[in-house]
PDB file of N, CA and C in Angstrom:
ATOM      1  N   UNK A   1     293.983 101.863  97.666  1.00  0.00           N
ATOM      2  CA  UNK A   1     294.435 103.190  98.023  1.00  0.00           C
ATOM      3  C   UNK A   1     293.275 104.168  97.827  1.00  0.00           C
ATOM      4  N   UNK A   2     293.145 105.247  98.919  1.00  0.00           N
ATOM      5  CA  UNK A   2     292.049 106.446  98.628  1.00  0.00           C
ATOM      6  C   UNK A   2     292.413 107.318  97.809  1.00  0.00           C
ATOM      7  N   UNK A   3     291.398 107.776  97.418  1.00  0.00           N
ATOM      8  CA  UNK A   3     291.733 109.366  96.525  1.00  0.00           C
ATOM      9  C   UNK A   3     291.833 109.970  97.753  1.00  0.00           C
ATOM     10  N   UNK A   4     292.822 111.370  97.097  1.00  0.00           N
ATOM     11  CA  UNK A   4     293.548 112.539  97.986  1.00  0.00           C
ATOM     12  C   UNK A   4     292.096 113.277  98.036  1.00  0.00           C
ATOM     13  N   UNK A   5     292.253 113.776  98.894  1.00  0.00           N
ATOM     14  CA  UNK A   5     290.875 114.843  99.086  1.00  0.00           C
ATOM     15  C   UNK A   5     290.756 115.795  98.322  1.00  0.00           C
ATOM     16  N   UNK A   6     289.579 116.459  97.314  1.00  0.00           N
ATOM     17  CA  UNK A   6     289.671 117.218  97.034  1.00  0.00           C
ATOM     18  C   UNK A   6     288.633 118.460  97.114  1.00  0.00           C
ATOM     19  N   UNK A   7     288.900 119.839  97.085  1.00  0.00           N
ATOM     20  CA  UNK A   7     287.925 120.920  96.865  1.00  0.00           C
ATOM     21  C   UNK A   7     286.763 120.861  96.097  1.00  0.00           C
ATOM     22  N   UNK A   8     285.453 120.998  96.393  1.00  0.00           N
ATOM     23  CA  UNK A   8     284.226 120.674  95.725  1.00  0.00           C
ATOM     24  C   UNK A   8     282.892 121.362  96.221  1.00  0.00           C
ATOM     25  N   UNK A   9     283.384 122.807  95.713  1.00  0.00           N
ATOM     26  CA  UNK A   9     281.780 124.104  96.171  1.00  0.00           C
ATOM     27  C   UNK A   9     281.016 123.714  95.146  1.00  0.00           C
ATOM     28  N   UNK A  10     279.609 124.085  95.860  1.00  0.00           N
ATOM     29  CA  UNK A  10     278.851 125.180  95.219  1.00  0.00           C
ATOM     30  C   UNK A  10     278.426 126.324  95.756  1.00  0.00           C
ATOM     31  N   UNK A  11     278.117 127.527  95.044  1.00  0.00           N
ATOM     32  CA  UNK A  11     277.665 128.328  95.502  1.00  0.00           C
ATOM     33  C   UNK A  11     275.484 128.305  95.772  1.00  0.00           C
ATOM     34  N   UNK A  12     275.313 129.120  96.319  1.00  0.00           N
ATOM     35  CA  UNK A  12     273.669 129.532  96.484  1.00  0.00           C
ATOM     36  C   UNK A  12     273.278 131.074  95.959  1.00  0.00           C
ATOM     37  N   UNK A  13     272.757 130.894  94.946  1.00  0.00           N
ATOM     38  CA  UNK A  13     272.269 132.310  94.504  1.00  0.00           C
ATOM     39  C   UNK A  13     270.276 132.023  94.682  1.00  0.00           C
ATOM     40  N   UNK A  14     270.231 133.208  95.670  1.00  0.00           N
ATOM     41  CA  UNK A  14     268.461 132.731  95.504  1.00  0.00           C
ATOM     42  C   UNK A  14     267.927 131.402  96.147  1.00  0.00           C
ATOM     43  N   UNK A  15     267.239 130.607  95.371  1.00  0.00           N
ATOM     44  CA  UNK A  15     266.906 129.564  95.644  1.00  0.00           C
ATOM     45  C   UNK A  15     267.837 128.629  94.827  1.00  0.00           C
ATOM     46  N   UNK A  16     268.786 129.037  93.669  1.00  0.00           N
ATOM     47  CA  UNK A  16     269.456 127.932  93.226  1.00  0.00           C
ATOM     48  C   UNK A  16     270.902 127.988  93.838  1.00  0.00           C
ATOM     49  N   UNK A  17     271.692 126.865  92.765  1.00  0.00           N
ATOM     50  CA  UNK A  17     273.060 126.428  93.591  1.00  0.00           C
ATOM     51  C   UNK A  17     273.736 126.644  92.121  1.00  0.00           C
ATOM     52  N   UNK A  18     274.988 127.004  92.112  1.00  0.00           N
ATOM     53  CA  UNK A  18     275.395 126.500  90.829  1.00  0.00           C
ATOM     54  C   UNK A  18     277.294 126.645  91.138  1.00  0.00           C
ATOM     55  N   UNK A  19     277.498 125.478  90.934  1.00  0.00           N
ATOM     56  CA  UNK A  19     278.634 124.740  90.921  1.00  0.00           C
ATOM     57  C   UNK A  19     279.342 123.803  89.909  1.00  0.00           C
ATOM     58  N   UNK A  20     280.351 123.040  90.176  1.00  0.00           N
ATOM     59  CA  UNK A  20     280.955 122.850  89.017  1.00  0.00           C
ATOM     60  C   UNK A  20     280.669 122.106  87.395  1.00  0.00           C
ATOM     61  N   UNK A  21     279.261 121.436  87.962  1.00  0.00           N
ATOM     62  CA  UNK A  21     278.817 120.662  87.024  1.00  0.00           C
ATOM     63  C   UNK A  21     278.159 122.337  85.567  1.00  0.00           C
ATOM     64  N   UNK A  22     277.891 122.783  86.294  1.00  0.00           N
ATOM     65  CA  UNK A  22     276.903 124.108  85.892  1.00  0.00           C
ATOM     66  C   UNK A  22     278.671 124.618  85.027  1.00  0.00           C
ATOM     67  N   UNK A  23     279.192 124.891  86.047  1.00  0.00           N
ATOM     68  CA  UNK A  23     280.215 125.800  85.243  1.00  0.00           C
ATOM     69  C   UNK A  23     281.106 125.370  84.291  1.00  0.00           C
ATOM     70  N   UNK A  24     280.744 124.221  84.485  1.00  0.00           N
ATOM     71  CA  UNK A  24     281.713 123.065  83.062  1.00  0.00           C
ATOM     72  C   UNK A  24     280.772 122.895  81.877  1.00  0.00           C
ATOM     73  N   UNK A  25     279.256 123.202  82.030  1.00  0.00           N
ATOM     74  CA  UNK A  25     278.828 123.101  80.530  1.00  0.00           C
ATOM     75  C   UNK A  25     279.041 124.711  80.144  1.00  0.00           C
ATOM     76  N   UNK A  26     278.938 126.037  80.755  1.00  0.00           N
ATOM     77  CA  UNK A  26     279.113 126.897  81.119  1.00  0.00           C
ATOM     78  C   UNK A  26     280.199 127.506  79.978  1.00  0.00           C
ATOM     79  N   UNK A  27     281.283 126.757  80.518  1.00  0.00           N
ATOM     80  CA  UNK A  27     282.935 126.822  79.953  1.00  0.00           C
ATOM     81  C   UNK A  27     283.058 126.433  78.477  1.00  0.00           C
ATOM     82  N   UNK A  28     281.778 124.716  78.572  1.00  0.00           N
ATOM     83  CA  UNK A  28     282.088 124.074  76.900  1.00  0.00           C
ATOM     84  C   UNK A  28     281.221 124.513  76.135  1.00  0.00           C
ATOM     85  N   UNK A  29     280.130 126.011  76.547  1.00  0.00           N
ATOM     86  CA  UNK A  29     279.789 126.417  75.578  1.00  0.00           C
ATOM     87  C   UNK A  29     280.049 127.668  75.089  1.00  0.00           C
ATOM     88  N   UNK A  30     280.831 128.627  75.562  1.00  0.00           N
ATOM     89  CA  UNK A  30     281.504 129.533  75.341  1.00  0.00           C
ATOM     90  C   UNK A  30     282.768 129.206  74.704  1.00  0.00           C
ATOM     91  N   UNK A  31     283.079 127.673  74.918  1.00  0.00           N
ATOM     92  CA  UNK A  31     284.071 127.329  74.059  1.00  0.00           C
ATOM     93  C   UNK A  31     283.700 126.951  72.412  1.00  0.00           C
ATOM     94  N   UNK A  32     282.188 126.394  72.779  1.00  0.00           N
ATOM     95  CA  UNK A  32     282.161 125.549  71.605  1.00  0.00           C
ATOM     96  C   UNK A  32     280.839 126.358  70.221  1.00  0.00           C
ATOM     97  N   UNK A  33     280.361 127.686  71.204  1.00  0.00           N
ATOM     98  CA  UNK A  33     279.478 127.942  70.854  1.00  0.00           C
ATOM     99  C   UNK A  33     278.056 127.382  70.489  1.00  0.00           C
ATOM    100  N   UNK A  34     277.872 125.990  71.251  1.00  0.00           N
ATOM    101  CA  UNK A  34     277.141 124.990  71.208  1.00  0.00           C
ATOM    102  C   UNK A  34     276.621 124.501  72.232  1.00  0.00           C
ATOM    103  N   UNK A  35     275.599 124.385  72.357  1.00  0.00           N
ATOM    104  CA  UNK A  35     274.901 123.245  73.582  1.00  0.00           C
ATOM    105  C   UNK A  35     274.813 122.347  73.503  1.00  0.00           C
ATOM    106  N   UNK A  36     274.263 121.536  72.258  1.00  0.00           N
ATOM    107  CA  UNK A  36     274.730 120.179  71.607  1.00  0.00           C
ATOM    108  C   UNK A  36     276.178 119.941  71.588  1.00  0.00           C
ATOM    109  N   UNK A  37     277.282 120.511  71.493  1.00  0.00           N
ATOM    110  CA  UNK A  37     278.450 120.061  71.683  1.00  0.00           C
ATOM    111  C   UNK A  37     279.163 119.989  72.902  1.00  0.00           C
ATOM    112  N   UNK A  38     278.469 121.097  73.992  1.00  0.00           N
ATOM    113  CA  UNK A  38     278.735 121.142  75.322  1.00  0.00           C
ATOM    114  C   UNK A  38     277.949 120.044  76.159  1.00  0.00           C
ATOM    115  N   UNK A  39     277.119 119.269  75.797  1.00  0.00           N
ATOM    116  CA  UNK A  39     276.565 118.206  76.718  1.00  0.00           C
ATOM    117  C   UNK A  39     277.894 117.372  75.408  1.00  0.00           C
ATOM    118  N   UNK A  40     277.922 116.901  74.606  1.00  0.00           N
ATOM    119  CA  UNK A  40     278.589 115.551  74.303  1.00  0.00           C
ATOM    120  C   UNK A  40     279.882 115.759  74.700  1.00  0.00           C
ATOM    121  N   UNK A  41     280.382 116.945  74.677  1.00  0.00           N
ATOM    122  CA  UNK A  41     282.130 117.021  76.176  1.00  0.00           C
ATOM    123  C   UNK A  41     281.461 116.533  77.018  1.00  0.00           C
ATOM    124  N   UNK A  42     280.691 116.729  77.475  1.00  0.00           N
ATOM    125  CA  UNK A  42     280.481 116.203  79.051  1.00  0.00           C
ATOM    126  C   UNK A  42     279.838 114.873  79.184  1.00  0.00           C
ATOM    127  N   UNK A  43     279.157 114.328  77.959  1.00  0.00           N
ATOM    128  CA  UNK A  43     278.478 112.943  78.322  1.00  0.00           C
ATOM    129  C   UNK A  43     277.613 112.854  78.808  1.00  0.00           C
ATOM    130  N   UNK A  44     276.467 114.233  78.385  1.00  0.00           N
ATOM    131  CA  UNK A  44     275.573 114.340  78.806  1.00  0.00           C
ATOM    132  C   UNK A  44     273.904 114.823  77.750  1.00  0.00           C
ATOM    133  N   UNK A  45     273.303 114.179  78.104  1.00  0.00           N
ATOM    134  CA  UNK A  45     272.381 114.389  77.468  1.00  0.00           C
ATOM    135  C   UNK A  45     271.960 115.794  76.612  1.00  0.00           C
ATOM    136  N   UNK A  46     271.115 115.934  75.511  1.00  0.00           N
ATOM    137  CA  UNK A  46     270.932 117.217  74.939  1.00  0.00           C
ATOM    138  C   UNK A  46     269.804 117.943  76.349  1.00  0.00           C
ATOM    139  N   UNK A  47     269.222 117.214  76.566  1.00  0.00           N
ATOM    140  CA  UNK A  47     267.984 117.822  77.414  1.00  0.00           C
ATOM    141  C   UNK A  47     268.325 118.006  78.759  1.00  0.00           C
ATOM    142  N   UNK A  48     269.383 116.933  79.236  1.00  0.00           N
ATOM    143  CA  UNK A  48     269.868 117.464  80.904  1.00  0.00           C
ATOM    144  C   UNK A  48     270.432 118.607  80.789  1.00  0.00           C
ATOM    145  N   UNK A  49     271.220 119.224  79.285  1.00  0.00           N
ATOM    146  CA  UNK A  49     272.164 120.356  79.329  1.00  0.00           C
ATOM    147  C   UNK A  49     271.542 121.665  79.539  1.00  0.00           C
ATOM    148  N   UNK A  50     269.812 121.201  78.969  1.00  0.00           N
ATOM    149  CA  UNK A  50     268.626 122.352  78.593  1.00  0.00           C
ATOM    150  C   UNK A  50     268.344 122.651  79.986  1.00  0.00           C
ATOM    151  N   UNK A  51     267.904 121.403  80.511  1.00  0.00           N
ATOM    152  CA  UNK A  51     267.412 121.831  82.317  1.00  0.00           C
ATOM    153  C   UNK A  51     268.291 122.268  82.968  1.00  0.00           C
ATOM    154  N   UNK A  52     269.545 122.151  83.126  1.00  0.00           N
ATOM    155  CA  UNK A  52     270.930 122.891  83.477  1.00  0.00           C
ATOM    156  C   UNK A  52     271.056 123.808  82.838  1.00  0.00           C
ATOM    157  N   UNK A  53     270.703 124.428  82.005  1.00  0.00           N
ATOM    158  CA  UNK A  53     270.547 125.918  81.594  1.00  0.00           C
ATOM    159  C   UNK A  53     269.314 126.445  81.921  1.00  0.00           C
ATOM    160  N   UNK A  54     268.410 126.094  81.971  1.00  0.00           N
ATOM    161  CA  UNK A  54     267.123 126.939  82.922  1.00  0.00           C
ATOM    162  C   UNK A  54     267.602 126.718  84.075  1.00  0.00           C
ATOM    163  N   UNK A  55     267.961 125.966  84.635  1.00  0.00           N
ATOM    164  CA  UNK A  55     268.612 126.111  86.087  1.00  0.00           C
ATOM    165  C   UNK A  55     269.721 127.519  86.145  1.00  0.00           C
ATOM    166  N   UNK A  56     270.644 127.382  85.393  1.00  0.00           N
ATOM    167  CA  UNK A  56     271.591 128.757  85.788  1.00  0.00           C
ATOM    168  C   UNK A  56     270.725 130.200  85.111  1.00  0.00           C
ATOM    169  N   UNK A  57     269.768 129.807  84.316  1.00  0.00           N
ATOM    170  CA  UNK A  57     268.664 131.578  83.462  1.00  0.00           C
ATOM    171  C   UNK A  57     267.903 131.648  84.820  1.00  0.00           C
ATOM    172  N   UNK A  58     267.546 131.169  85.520  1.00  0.00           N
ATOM    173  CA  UNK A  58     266.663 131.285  86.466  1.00  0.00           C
ATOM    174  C   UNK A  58     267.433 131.922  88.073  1.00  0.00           C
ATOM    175  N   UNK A  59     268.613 131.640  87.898  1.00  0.00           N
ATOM    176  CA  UNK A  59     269.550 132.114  88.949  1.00  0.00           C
ATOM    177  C   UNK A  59     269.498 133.416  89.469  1.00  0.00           C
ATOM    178  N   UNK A  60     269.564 134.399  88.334  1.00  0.00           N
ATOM    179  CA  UNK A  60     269.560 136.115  88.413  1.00  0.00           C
ATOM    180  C   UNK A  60     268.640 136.750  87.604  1.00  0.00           C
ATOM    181  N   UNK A  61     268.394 137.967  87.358  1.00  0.00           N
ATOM    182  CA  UNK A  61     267.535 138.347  86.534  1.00  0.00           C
ATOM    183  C   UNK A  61     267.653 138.175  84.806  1.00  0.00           C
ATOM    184  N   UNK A  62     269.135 138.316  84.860  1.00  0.00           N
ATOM    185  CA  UNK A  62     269.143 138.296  82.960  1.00  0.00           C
ATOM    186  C   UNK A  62     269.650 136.859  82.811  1.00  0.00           C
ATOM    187  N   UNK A  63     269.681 136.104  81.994  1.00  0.00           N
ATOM    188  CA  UNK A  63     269.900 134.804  81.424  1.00  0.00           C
ATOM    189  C   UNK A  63     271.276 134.422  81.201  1.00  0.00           C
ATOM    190  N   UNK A  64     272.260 133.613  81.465  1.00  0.00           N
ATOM    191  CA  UNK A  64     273.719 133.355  81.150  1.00  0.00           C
ATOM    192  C   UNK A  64     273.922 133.347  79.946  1.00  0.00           C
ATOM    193  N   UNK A  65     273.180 132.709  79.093  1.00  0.00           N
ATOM    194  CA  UNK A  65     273.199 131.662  77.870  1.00  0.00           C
ATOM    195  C   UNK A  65     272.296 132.500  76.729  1.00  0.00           C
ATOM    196  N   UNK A  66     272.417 132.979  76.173  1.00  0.00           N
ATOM    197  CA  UNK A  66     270.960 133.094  74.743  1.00  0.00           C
ATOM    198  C   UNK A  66     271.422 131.621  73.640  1.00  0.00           C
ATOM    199  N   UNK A  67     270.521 131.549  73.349  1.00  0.00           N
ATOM    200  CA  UNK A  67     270.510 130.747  71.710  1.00  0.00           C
ATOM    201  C   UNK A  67     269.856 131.446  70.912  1.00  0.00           C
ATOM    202  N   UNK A  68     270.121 130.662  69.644  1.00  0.00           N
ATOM    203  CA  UNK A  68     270.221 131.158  68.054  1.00  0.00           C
ATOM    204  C   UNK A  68     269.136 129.723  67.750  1.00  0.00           C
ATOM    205  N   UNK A  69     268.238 130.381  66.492  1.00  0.00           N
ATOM    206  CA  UNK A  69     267.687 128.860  66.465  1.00  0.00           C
ATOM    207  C   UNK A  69     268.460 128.543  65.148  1.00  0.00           C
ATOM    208  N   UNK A  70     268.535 127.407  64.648  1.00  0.00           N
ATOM    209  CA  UNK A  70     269.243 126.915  63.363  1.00  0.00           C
ATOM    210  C   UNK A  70     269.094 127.606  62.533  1.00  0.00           C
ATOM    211  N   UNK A  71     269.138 127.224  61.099  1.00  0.00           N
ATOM    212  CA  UNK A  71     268.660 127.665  59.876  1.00  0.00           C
ATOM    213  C   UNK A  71     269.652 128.058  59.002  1.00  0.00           C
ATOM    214  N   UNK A  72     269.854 128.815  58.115  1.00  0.00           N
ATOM    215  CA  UNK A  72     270.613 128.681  57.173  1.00  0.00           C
ATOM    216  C   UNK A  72     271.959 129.189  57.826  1.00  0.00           C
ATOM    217  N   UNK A  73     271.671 129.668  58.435  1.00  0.00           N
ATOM    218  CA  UNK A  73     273.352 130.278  59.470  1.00  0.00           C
ATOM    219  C   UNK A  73     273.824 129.051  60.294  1.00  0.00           C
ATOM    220  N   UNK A  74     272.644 129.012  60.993  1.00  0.00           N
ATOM    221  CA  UNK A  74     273.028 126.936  61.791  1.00  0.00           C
ATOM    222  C   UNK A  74     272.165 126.940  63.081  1.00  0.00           C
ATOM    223  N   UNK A  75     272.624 128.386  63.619  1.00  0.00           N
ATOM    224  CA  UNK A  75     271.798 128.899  65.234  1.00  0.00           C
ATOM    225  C   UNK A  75     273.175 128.629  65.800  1.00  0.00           C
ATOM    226  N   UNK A  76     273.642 128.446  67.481  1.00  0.00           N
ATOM    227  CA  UNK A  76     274.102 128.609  68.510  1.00  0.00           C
ATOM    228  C   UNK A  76     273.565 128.876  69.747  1.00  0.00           C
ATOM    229  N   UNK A  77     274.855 128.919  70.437  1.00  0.00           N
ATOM    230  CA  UNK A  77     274.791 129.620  71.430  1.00  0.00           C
ATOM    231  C   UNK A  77     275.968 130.622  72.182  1.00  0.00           C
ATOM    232  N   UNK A  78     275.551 131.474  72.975  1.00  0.00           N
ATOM    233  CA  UNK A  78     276.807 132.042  73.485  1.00  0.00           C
ATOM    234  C   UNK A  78     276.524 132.658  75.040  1.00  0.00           C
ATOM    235  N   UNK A  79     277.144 132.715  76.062  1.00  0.00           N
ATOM    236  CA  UNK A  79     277.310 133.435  77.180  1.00  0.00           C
ATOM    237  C   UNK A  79     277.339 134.509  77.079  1.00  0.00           C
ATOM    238  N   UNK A  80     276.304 135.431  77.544  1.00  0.00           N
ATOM    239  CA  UNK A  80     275.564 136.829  77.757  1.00  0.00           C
ATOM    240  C   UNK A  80     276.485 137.312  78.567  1.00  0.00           C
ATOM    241  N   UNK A  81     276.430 139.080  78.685  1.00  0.00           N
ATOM    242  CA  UNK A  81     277.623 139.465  80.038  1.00  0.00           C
ATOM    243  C   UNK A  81     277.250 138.860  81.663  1.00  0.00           C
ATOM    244  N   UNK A  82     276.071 138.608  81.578  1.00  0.00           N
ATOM    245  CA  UNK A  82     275.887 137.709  83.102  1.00  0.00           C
ATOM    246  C   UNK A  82     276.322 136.460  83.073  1.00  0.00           C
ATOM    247  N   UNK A  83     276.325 135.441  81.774  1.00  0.00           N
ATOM    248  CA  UNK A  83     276.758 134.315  82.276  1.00  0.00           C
ATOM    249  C   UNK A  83     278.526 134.616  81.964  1.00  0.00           C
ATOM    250  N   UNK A  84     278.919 135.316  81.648  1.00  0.00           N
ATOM    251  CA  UNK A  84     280.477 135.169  81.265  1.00  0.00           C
ATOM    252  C   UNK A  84     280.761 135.962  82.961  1.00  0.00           C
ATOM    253  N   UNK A  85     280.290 136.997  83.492  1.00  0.00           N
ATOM    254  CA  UNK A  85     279.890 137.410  85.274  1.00  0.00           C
ATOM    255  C   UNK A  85     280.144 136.349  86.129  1.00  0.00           C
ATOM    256  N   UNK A  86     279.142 135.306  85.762  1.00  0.00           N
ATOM    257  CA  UNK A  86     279.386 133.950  86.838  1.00  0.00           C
ATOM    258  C   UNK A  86     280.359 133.358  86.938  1.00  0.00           C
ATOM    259  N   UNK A  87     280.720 133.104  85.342  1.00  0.00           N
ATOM    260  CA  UNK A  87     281.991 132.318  85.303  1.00  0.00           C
ATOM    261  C   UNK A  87     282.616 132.730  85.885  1.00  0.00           C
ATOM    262  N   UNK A  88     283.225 133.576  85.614  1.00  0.00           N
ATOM    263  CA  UNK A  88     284.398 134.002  86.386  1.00  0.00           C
ATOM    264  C   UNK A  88     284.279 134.193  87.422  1.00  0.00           C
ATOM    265  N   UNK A  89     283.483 134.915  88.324  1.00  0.00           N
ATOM    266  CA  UNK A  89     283.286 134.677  89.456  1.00  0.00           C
ATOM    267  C   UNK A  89     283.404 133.629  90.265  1.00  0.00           C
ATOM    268  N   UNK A  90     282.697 132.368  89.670  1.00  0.00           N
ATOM    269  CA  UNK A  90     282.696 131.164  89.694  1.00  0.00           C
ATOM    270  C   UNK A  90     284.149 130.570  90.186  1.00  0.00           C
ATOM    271  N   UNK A  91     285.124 130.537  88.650  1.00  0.00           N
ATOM    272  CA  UNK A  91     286.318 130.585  88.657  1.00  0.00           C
ATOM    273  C   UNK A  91     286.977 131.363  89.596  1.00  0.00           C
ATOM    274  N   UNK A  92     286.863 132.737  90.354  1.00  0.00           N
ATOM    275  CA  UNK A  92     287.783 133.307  91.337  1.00  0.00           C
ATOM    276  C   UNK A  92     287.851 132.594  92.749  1.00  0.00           C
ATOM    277  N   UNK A  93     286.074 132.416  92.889  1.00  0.00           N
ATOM    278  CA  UNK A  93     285.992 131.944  94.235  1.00  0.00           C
ATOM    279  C   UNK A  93     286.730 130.468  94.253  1.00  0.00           C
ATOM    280  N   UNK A  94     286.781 129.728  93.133  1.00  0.00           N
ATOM    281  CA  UNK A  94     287.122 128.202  93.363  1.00  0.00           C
ATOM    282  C   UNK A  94     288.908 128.533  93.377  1.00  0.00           C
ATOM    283  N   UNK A  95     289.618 129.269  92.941  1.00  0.00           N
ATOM    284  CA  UNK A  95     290.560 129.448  93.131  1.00  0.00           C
ATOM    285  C   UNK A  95     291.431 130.103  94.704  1.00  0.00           C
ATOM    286  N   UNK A  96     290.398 130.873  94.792  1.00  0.00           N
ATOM    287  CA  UNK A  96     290.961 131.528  96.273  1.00  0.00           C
ATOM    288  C   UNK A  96     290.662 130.509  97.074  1.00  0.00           C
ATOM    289  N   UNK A  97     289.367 129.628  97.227  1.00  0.00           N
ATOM    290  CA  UNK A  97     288.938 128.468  98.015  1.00  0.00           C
ATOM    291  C   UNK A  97     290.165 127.362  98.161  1.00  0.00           C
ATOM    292  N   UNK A  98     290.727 126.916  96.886  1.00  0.00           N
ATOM    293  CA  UNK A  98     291.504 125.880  96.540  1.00  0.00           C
ATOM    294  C   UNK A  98     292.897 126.447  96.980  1.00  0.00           C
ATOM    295  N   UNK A  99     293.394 127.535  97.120  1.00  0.00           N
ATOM    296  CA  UNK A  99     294.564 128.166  97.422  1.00  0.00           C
ATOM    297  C   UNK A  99     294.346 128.432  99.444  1.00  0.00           C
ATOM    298  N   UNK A 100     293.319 128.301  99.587  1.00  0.00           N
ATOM    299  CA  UNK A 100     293.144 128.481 101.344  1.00  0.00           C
ATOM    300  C   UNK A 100     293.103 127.029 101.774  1.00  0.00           C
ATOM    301  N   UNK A 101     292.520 126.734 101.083  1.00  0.00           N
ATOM    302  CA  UNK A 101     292.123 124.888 101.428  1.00  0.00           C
ATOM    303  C   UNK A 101     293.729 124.349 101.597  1.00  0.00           C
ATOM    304  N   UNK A 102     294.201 124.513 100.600  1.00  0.00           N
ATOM    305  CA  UNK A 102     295.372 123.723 100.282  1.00  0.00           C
ATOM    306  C   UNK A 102     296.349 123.095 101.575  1.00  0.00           C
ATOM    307  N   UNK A 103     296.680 123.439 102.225  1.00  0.00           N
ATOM    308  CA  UNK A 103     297.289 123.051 103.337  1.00  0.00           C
ATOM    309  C   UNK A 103     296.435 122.301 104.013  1.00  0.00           C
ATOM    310  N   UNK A 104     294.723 122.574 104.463  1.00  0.00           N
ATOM    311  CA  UNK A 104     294.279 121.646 104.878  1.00  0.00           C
ATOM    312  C   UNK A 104     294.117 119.852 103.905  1.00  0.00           C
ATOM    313  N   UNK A 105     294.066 120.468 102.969  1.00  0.00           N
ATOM    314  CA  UNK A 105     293.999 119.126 102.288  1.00  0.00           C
ATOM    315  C   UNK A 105     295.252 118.020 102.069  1.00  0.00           C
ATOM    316  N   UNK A 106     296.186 119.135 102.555  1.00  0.00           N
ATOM    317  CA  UNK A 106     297.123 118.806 102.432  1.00  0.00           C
ATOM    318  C   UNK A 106     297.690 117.369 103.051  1.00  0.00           C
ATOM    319  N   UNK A 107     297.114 118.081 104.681  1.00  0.00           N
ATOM    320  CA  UNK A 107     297.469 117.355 105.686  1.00  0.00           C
ATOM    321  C   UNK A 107     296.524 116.395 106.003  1.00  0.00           C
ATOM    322  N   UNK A 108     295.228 116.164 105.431  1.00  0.00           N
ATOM    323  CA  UNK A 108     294.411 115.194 104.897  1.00  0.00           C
ATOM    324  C   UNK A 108     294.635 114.206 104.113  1.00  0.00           C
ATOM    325  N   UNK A 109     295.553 114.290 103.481  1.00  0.00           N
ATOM    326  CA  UNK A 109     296.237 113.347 102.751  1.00  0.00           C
ATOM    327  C   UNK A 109     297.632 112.673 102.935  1.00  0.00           C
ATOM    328  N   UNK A 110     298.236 113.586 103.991  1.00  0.00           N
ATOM    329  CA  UNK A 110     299.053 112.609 104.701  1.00  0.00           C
ATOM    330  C   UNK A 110     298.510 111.357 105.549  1.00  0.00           C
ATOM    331  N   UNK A 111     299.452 110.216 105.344  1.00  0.00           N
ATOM    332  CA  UNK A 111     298.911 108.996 106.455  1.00  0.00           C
ATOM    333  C   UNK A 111     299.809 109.406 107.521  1.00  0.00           C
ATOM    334  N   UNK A 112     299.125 109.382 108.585  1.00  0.00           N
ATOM    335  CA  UNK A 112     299.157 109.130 109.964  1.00  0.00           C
ATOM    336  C   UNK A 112     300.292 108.064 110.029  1.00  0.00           C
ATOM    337  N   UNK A 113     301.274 108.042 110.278  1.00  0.00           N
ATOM    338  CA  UNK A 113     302.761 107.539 110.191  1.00  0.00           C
ATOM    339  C   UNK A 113     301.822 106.447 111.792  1.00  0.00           C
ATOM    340  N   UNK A 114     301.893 106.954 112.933  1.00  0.00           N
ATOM    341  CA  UNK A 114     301.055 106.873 113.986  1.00  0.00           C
ATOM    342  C   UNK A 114     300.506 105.562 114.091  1.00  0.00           C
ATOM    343  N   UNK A 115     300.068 105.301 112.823  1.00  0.00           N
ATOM    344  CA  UNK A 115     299.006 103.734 112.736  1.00  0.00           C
ATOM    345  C   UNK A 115     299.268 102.893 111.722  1.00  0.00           C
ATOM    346  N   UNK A 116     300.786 103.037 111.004  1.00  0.00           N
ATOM    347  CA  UNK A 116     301.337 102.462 110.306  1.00  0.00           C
ATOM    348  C   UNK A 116     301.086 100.528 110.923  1.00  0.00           C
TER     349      UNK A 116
END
């Protein structure tokens, strides 16, 4: 059996793209206040999470993401008012997309009775 079809943007800002992979470490570090904890939700390396964050700082002029370096406090991280901007943005467009789509996908996922 196939998978049902599903919705899958990215957007283009500039010369970059940033889509859902971007907006899911995005999400687990505003959740987690961590970058080290936002690549191991995702199963992803400490350093792919780093190049995926110079990928989305490089997007607009101000940076999504700042960090903290360790030390007796620990360090972090957190989403700046531009990267918490994207998100959501992010999040509106995939929603209005997924709410227009819907009927087409809909009927994409019906079988063709036709060729039974």
């Amino acid at each position: 059996m196939s998978e049902a079809p599903r919705l899958w943007f990215q957007i283009r800002i500039g010369e970059g793209r940033f889509g859902p992979g971007k907006a899911e470490l995005l999400t687990h570090i505003r959740d987690t206040g961590s970058i080290s904890a936002a690549a191991r939700r995702m199963g992803m390396s400490y350093r792919r999470a780093w190049t995926l964050l110079e990928a989305v700082n490089a997007l607009t002029d101000a940076p999504a993401v700042e960090t903290e370096r360790g030390g007796a406090r620990g360090g972090g991280a957190r989403l700046t008012p531009r990267g918490q901007a994207l998100l959501a943005a992010y999040e509106h467009l995939r929603l209005a997309l997924a709410s227009a789509a819907a009927p087409t996908l809909a009927a994409l996922d019906t079988p063709d009775k036709r060729h039974d």
